[in-house]
C-alpha atoms as a PDB file:
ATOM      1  CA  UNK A   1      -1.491  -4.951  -8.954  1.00  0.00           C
ATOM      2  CA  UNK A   2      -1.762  -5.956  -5.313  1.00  0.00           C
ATOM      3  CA  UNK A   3       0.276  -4.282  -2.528  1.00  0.00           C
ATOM      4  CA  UNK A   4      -0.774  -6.256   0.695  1.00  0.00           C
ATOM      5  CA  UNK A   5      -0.187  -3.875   3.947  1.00  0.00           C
ATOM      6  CA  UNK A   6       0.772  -6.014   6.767  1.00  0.00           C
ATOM      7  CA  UNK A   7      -1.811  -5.948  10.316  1.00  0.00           C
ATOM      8  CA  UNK A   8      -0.746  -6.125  13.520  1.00  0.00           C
ATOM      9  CA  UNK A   9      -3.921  -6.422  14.994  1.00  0.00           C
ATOM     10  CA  UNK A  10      -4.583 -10.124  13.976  1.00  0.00           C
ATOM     11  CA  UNK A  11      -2.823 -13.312  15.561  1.00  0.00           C
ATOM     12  CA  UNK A  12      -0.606 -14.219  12.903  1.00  0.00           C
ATOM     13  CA  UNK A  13       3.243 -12.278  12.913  1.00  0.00           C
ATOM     14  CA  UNK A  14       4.395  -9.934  10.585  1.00  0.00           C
ATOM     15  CA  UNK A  15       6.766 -12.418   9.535  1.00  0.00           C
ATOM     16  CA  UNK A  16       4.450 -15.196   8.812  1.00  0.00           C
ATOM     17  CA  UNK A  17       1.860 -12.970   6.776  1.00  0.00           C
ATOM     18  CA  UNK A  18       4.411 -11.900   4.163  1.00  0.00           C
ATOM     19  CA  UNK A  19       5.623 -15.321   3.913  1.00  0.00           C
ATOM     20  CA  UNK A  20       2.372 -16.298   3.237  1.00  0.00           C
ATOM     21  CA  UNK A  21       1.085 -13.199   1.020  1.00  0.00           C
ATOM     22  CA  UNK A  22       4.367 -14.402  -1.348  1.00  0.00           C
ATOM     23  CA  UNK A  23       3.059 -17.740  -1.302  1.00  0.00           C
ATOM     24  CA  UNK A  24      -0.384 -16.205  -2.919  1.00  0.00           C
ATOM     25  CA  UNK A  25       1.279 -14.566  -5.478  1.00  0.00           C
ATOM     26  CA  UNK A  26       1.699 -10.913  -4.199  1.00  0.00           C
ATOM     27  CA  UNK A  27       4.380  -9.327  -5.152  1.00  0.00           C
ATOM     28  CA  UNK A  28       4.047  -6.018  -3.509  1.00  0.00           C
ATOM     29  CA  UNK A  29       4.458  -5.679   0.418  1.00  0.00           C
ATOM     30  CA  UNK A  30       3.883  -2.736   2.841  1.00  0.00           C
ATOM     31  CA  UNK A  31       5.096  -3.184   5.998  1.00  0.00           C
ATOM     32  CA  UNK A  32       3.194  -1.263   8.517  1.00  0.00           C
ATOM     33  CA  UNK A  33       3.554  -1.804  12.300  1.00  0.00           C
ATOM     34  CA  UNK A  34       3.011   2.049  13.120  1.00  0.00           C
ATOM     35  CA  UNK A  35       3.393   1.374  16.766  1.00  0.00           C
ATOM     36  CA  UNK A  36       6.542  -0.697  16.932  1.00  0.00           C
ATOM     37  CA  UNK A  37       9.953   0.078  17.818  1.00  0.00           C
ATOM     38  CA  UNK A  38      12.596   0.789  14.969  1.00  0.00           C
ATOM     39  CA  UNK A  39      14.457  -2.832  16.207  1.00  0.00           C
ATOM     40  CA  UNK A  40      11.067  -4.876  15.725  1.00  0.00           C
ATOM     41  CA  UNK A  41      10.809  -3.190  11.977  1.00  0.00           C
ATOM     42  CA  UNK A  42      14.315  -4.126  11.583  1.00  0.00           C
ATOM     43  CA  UNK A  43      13.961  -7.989  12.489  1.00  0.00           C
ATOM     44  CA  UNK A  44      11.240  -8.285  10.626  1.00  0.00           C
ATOM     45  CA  UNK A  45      12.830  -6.867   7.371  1.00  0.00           C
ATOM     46  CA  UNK A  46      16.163  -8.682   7.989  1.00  0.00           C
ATOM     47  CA  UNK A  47      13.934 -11.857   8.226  1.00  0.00           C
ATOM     48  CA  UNK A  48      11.799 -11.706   5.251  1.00  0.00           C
ATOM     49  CA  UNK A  49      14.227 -10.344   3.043  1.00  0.00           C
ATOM     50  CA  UNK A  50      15.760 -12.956   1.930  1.00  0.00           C
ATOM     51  CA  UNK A  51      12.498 -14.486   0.329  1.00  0.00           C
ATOM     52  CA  UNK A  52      11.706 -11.260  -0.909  1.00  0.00           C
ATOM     53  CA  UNK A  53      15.048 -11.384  -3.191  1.00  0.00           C
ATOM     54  CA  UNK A  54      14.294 -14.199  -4.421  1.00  0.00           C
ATOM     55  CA  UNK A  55      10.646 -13.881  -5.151  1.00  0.00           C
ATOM     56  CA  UNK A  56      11.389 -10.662  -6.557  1.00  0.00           C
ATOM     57  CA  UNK A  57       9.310  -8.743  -3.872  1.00  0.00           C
ATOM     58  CA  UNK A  58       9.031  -5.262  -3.528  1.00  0.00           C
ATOM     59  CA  UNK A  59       8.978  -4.089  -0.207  1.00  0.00           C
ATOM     60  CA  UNK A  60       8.336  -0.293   1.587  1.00  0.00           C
ATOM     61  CA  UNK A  61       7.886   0.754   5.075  1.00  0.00           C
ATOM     62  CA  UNK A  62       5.108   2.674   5.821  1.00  0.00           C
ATOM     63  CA  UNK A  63       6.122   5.918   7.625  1.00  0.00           C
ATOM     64  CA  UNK A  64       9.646   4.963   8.657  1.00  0.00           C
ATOM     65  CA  UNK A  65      11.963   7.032   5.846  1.00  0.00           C
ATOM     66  CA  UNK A  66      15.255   6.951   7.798  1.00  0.00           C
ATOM     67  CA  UNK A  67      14.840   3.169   8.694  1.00  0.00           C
ATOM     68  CA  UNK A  68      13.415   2.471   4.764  1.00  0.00           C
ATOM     69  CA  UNK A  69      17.045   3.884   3.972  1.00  0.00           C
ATOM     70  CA  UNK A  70      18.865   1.503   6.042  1.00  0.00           C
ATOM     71  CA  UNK A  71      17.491  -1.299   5.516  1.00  0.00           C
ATOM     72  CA  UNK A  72      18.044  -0.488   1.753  1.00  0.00           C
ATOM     73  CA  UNK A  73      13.726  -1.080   0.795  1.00  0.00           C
ATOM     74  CA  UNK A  74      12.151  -0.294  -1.692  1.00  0.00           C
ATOM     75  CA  UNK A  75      10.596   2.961  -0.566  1.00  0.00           C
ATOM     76  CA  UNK A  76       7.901   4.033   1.760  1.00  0.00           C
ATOM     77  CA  UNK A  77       4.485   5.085   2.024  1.00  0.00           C
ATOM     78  CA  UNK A  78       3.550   8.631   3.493  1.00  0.00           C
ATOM     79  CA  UNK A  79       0.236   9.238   5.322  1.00  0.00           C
ATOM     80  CA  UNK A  80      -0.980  13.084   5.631  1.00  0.00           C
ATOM     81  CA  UNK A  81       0.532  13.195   8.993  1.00  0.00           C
ATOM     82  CA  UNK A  82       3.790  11.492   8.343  1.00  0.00           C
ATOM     83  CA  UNK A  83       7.256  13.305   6.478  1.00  0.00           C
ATOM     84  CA  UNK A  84       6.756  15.539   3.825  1.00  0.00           C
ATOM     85  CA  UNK A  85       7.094  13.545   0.334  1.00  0.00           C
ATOM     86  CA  UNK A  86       9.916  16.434  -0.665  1.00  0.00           C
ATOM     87  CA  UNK A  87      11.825  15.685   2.361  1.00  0.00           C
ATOM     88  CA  UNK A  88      11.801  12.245   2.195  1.00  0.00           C
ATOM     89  CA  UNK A  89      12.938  12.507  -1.074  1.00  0.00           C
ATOM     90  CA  UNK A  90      16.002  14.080  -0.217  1.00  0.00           C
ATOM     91  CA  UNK A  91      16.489  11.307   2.181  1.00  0.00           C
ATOM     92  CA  UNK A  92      16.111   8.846   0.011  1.00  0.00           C
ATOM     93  CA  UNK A  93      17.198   9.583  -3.219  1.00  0.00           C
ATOM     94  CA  UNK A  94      15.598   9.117  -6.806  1.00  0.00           C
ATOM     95  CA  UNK A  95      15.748   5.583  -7.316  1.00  0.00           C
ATOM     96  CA  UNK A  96      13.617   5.030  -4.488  1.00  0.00           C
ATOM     97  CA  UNK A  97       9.598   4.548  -4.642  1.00  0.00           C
ATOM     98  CA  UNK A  98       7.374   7.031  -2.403  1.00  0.00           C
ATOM     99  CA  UNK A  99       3.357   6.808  -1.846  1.00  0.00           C
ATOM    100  CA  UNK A 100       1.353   9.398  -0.588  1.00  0.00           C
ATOM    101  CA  UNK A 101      -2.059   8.851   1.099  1.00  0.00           C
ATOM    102  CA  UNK A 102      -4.745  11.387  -1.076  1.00  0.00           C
ATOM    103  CA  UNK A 103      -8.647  11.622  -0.067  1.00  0.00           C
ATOM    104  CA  UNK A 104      -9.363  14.201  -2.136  1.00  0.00           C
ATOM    105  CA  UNK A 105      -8.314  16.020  -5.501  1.00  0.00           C
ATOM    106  CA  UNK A 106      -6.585  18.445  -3.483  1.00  0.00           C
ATOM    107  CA  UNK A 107      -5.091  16.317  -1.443  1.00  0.00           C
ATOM    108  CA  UNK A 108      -3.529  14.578  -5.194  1.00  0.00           C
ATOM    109  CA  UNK A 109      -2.998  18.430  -6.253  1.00  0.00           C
ATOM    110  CA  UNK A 110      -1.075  19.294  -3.356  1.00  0.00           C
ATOM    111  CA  UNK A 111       1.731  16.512  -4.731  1.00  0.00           C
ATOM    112  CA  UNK A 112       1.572  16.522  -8.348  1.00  0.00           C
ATOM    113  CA  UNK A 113       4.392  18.352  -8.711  1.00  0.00           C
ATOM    114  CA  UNK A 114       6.695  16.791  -6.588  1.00  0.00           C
ATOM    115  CA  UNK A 115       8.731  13.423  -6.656  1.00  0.00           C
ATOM    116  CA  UNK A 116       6.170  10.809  -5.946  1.00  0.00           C
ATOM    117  CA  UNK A 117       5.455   7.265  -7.736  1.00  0.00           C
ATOM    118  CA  UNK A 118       1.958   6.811  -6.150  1.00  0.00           C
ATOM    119  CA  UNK A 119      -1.009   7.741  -4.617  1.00  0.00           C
ATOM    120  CA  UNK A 120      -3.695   5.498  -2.210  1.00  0.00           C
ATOM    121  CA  UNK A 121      -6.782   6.638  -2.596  1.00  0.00           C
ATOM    122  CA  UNK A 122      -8.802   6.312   0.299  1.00  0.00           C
ATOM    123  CA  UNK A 123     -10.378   4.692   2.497  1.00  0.00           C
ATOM    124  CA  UNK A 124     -12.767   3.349   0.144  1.00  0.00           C
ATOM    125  CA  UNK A 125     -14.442   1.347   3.231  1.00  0.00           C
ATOM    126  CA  UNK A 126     -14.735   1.285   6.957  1.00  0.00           C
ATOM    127  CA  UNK A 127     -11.455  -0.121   8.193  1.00  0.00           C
ATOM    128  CA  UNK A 128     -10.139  -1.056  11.257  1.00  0.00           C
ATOM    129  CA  UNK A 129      -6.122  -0.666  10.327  1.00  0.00           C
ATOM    130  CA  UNK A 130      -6.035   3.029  10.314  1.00  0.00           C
ATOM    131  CA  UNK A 131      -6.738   4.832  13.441  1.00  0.00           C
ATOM    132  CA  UNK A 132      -7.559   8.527  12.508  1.00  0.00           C
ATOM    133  CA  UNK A 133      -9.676   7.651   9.172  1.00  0.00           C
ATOM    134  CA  UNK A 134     -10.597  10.093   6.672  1.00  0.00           C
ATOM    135  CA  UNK A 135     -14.146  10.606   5.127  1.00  0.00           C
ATOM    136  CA  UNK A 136     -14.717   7.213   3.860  1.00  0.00           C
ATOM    137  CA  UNK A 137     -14.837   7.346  -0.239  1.00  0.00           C
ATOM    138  CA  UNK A 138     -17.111   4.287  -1.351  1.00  0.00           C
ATOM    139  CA  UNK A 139     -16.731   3.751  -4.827  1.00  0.00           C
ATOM    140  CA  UNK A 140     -18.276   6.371  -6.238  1.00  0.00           C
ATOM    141  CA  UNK A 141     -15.515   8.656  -4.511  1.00  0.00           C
ATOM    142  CA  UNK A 142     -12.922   6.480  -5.847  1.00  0.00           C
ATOM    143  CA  UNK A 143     -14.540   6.659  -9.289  1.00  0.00           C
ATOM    144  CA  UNK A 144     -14.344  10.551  -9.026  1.00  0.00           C
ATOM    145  CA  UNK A 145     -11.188  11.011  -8.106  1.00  0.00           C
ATOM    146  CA  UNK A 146      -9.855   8.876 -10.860  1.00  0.00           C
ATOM    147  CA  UNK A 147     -12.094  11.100 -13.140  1.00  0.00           C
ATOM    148  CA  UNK A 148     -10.519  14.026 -11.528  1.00  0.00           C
ATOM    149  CA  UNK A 149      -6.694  13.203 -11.933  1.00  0.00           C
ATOM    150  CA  UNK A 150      -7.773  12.010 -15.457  1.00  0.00           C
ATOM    151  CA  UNK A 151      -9.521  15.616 -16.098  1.00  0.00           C
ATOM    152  CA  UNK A 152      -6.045  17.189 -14.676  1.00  0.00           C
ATOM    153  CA  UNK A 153      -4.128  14.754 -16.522  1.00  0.00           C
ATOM    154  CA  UNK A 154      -2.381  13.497 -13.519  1.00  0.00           C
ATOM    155  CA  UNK A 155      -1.103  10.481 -14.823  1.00  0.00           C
ATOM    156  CA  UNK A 156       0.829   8.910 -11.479  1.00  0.00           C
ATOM    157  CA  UNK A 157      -0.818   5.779 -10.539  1.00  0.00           C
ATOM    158  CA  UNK A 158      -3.558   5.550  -8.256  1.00  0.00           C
ATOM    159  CA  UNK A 159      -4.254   2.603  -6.139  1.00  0.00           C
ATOM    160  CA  UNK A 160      -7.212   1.944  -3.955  1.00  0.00           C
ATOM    161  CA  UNK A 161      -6.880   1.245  -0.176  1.00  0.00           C
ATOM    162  CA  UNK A 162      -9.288   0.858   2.843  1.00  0.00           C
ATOM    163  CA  UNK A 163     -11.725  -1.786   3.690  1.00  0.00           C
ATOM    164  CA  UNK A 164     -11.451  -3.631   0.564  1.00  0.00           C
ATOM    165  CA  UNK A 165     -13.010  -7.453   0.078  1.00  0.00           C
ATOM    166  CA  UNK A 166     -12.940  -9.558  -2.923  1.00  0.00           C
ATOM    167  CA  UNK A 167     -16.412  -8.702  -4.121  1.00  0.00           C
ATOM    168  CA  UNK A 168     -14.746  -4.577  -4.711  1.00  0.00           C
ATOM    169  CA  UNK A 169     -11.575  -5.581  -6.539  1.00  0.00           C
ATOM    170  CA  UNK A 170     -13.378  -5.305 -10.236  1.00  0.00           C
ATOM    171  CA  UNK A 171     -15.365  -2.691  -9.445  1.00  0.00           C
ATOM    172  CA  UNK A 172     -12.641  -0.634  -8.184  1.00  0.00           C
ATOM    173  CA  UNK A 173     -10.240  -1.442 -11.601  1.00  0.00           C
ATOM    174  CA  UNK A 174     -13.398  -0.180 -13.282  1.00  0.00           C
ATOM    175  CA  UNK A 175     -13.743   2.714 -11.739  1.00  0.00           C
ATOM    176  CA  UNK A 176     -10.362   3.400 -12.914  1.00  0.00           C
ATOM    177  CA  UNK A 177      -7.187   2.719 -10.177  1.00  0.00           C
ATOM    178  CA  UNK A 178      -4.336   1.411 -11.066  1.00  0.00           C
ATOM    179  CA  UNK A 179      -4.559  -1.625  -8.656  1.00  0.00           C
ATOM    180  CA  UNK A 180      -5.478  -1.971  -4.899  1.00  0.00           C
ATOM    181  CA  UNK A 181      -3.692  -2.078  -1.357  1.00  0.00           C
ATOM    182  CA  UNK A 182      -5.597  -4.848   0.824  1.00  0.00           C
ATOM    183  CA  UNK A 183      -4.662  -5.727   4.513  1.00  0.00           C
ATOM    184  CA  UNK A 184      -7.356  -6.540   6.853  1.00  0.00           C
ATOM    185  CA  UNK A 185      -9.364  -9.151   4.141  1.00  0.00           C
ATOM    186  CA  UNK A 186      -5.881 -11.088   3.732  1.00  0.00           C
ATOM    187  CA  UNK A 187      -4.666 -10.547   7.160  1.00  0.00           C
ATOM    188  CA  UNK A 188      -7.925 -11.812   9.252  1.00  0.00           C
ATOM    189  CA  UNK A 189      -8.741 -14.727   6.150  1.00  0.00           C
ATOM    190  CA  UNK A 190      -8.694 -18.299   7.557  1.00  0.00           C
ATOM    191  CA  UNK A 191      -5.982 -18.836   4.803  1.00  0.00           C
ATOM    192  CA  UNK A 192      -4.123 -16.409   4.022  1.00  0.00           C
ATOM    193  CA  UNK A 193      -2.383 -17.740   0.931  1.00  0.00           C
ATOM    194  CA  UNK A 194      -5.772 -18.953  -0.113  1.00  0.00           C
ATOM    195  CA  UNK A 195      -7.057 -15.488  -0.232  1.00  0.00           C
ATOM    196  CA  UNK A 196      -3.959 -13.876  -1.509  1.00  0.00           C
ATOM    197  CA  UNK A 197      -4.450 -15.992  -4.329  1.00  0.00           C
ATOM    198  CA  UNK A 198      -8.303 -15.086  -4.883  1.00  0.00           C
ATOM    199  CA  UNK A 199      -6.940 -11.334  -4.738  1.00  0.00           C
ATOM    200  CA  UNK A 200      -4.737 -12.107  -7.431  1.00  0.00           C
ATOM    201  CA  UNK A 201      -7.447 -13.946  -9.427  1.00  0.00           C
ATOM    202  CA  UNK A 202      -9.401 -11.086  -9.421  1.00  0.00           C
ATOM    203  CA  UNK A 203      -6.850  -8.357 -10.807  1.00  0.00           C
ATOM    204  CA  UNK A 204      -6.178  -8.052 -14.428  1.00  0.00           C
ATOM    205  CA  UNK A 205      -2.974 -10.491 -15.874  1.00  0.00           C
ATOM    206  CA  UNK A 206       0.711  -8.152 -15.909  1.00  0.00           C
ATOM    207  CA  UNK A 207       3.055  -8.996 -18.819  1.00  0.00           C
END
Protein backbone atom coordinates (compact mmCIF):
# COMPACT_ATOMS: atom_id res chain seq x y z
CA UNK A 1 0.00 0.00 0.00
CA UNK A 2 1.35 3.36 -1.12
CA UNK A 3 -0.19 6.69 -0.02
CA UNK A 4 1.97 9.37 -1.92
CA UNK A 5 1.81 12.88 0.13
CA UNK A 6 1.98 15.63 -2.30
CA UNK A 7 5.32 18.45 -1.92
CA UNK A 8 5.14 21.78 -2.47
CA UNK A 9 8.58 22.43 -2.22
CA UNK A 10 9.60 20.92 -5.67
CA UNK A 11 8.88 22.56 -9.21
CA UNK A 12 6.26 20.42 -10.39
CA UNK A 13 2.26 21.54 -9.24
CA UNK A 14 0.17 19.79 -7.04
CA UNK A 15 -1.92 19.09 -9.88
CA UNK A 16 0.59 17.57 -12.11
CA UNK A 17 2.16 15.21 -9.33
CA UNK A 18 -1.11 13.39 -8.64
CA UNK A 19 -1.73 13.10 -12.21
CA UNK A 20 1.36 11.58 -12.50
CA UNK A 21 1.49 9.44 -9.10
CA UNK A 22 -2.02 7.81 -10.79
CA UNK A 23 -0.18 7.22 -13.81
CA UNK A 24 2.43 4.99 -11.55
CA UNK A 25 -0.08 3.07 -10.14
CA UNK A 26 -0.80 4.77 -6.71
CA UNK A 27 -3.87 4.63 -5.62
CA UNK A 28 -3.72 6.47 -2.40
CA UNK A 29 -3.18 10.40 -2.35
CA UNK A 30 -2.54 12.89 0.51
CA UNK A 31 -2.83 16.19 -0.32
CA UNK A 32 -0.72 18.36 1.79
CA UNK A 33 -0.02 22.05 1.00
CA UNK A 34 0.03 23.09 4.83
CA UNK A 35 0.70 26.64 3.91
CA UNK A 36 -1.89 27.34 1.26
CA UNK A 37 -5.05 29.08 1.31
CA UNK A 38 -8.41 27.02 1.65
CA UNK A 39 -9.24 28.30 -2.32
CA UNK A 40 -5.78 26.83 -3.65
CA UNK A 41 -6.76 23.32 -1.75
CA UNK A 42 -10.04 23.67 -3.32
CA UNK A 43 -8.80 24.09 -7.09
CA UNK A 44 -6.62 21.61 -6.75
CA UNK A 45 -9.20 18.98 -5.50
CA UNK A 46 -11.90 20.19 -7.96
CA UNK A 47 -9.17 19.58 -10.65
CA UNK A 48 -7.91 16.21 -9.93
CA UNK A 49 -11.01 14.79 -8.95
CA UNK A 50 -12.29 13.82 -11.75
CA UNK A 51 -9.32 11.35 -12.53
CA UNK A 52 -9.44 10.28 -9.16
CA UNK A 53 -13.18 8.85 -9.80
CA UNK A 54 -12.27 7.21 -12.35
CA UNK A 55 -9.04 5.67 -11.30
CA UNK A 56 -10.66 4.81 -8.21
CA UNK A 57 -8.34 7.10 -6.07
CA UNK A 58 -8.60 7.71 -2.62
CA UNK A 59 -7.92 11.02 -1.64
CA UNK A 60 -7.52 12.97 2.11
CA UNK A 61 -6.40 16.34 3.04
CA UNK A 62 -3.91 16.59 5.42
CA UNK A 63 -4.99 18.90 8.31
CA UNK A 64 -7.91 20.63 6.64
CA UNK A 65 -11.19 18.67 8.36
CA UNK A 66 -13.82 21.33 7.54
CA UNK A 67 -12.54 21.72 3.87
CA UNK A 68 -12.05 17.52 3.67
CA UNK A 69 -15.95 17.75 4.39
CA UNK A 70 -16.74 19.95 1.60
CA UNK A 71 -15.08 18.84 -0.85
CA UNK A 72 -16.69 15.41 0.03
CA UNK A 73 -12.72 13.41 0.34
CA UNK A 74 -11.98 10.71 1.54
CA UNK A 75 -10.78 11.75 4.97
CA UNK A 76 -7.82 13.46 6.42
CA UNK A 77 -4.69 13.01 8.10
CA UNK A 78 -4.05 14.56 11.68
CA UNK A 79 -0.54 15.60 12.82
CA UNK A 80 0.02 15.99 16.81
CA UNK A 81 -0.59 19.61 16.45
CA UNK A 82 -3.56 19.59 14.18
CA UNK A 83 -7.64 18.78 15.39
CA UNK A 84 -8.22 16.32 17.81
CA UNK A 85 -9.07 12.83 15.97
CA UNK A 86 -12.52 12.82 18.31
CA UNK A 87 -13.44 16.12 17.05
CA UNK A 88 -12.86 15.61 13.69
CA UNK A 89 -14.81 12.75 13.90
CA UNK A 90 -17.79 14.46 14.80
CA UNK A 91 -17.16 16.62 11.87
CA UNK A 92 -16.92 14.19 9.64
CA UNK A 93 -18.89 11.40 10.32
CA UNK A 94 -18.19 7.51 10.36
CA UNK A 95 -17.84 6.70 6.90
CA UNK A 96 -15.01 8.88 6.62
CA UNK A 97 -11.13 7.73 6.93
CA UNK A 98 -8.89 9.61 9.68
CA UNK A 99 -4.89 9.17 10.21
CA UNK A 100 -3.11 10.17 13.07
CA UNK A 101 0.65 10.94 13.11
CA UNK A 102 2.22 8.45 16.22
CA UNK A 103 6.15 8.52 17.16
CA UNK A 104 5.86 6.61 19.93
CA UNK A 105 3.70 3.78 21.69
CA UNK A 106 2.14 6.38 23.62
CA UNK A 107 1.60 8.50 21.14
CA UNK A 108 -0.53 5.07 19.33
CA UNK A 109 -1.97 4.55 23.06
CA UNK A 110 -3.23 7.89 23.38
CA UNK A 111 -5.76 6.95 20.18
CA UNK A 112 -6.52 3.42 20.41
CA UNK A 113 -9.61 3.92 21.68
CA UNK A 114 -11.00 6.36 19.59
CA UNK A 115 -12.37 6.45 15.90
CA UNK A 116 -9.29 6.27 13.80
CA UNK A 117 -8.44 4.02 10.56
CA UNK A 118 -4.64 4.68 10.71
CA UNK A 119 -1.59 5.55 12.11
CA UNK A 120 1.97 7.02 10.31
CA UNK A 121 4.61 6.03 12.05
CA UNK A 122 7.32 8.32 11.97
CA UNK A 123 9.65 9.91 10.57
CA UNK A 124 11.57 6.94 9.84
CA UNK A 125 14.29 9.33 8.04
CA UNK A 126 15.51 12.86 7.84
CA UNK A 127 12.95 14.69 5.77
CA UNK A 128 12.63 17.87 4.43
CA UNK A 129 8.50 17.96 4.09
CA UNK A 130 7.77 18.33 7.69
CA UNK A 131 8.91 21.37 9.43
CA UNK A 132 8.81 20.63 13.26
CA UNK A 133 10.14 16.82 12.98
CA UNK A 134 9.96 14.43 15.69
CA UNK A 135 12.87 12.14 16.96
CA UNK A 136 13.68 10.45 13.81
CA UNK A 137 12.75 6.47 14.18
CA UNK A 138 15.17 4.56 11.68
CA UNK A 139 14.03 1.24 11.26
CA UNK A 140 14.68 -0.24 14.20
CA UNK A 141 12.09 2.31 15.81
CA UNK A 142 9.67 1.42 13.25
CA UNK A 143 10.31 -2.27 13.92
CA UNK A 144 9.51 -1.59 17.68
CA UNK A 145 6.66 0.09 17.47
CA UNK A 146 5.07 -2.46 15.26
CA UNK A 147 6.24 -4.98 18.00
CA UNK A 148 4.63 -2.76 20.47
CA UNK A 149 1.03 -2.33 18.95
CA UNK A 150 1.38 -6.11 18.17
CA UNK A 151 2.26 -6.78 22.08
CA UNK A 152 -0.97 -4.43 22.87
CA UNK A 153 -2.83 -6.00 20.21
CA UNK A 154 -3.52 -2.81 18.48
CA UNK A 155 -4.54 -4.06 15.35
CA UNK A 156 -5.26 -0.53 13.26
CA UNK A 157 -2.91 -0.32 10.46
CA UNK A 158 0.31 1.22 10.65
CA UNK A 159 2.02 2.81 7.79
CA UNK A 160 5.50 4.15 7.60
CA UNK A 161 6.25 7.82 6.66
CA UNK A 162 9.37 10.13 6.58
CA UNK A 163 12.36 10.11 4.42
CA UNK A 164 11.64 6.97 2.72
CA UNK A 165 13.67 5.76 -0.69
CA UNK A 166 13.22 2.66 -2.61
CA UNK A 167 16.07 0.77 -1.04
CA UNK A 168 13.62 1.00 2.71
CA UNK A 169 10.32 -0.12 1.21
CA UNK A 170 11.06 -4.09 2.02
CA UNK A 171 12.69 -3.54 4.93
CA UNK A 172 10.06 -1.47 6.35
CA UNK A 173 7.05 -4.29 5.27
CA UNK A 174 9.42 -6.53 7.21
CA UNK A 175 9.63 -4.84 10.03
CA UNK A 176 5.99 -5.11 10.11
CA UNK A 177 3.78 -1.78 8.68
CA UNK A 178 1.07 -2.09 6.89
CA UNK A 179 2.41 -0.11 3.84
CA UNK A 180 4.29 3.27 3.48
CA UNK A 181 3.50 7.10 2.84
CA UNK A 182 6.35 8.49 0.39
CA UNK A 183 6.54 12.19 -0.85
CA UNK A 184 9.83 13.73 -1.25
CA UNK A 185 11.52 10.38 -3.27
CA UNK A 186 8.44 10.62 -5.82
CA UNK A 187 8.05 14.27 -5.71
CA UNK A 188 11.89 15.40 -6.43
CA UNK A 189 12.40 11.92 -8.96
CA UNK A 190 13.33 12.94 -12.54
CA UNK A 191 10.15 10.87 -13.45
CA UNK A 192 7.76 10.79 -11.39
CA UNK A 193 5.56 8.09 -12.87
CA UNK A 194 8.74 6.15 -13.35
CA UNK A 195 9.33 6.08 -9.70
CA UNK A 196 5.78 5.73 -8.66
CA UNK A 197 5.91 2.68 -10.49
CA UNK A 198 9.28 1.33 -8.82
CA UNK A 199 7.36 2.16 -5.42
CA UNK A 200 4.72 0.00 -6.46
CA UNK A 201 7.12 -2.75 -7.63
CA UNK A 202 8.49 -2.93 -4.46
CA UNK A 203 5.23 -3.39 -2.20
CA UNK A 204 3.63 -6.71 -1.84
CA UNK A 205 0.64 -7.58 -4.78
CA UNK A 206 -3.28 -6.52 -3.20
CA UNK A 207 -6.10 -8.86 -4.33
Amino acid sequence: MLQYITNTDCKVPVTEQVFAVIEGGCRWVQIRMKDAPDDEIRSVVETIMPKCIEKQVFLILNDRVELAKELNVGGVHLGKEDMPCSKARMILGPAAVIGVTANTISDVIAVSNLDIDYYGLGPFANTTTKKKLSPVLGLEGIRKLCFEMAEKEINIPHVAVGGITCDDVIPLIESGVNGIAVSGAIAFAPDIVKATEHFMSLLPKTE
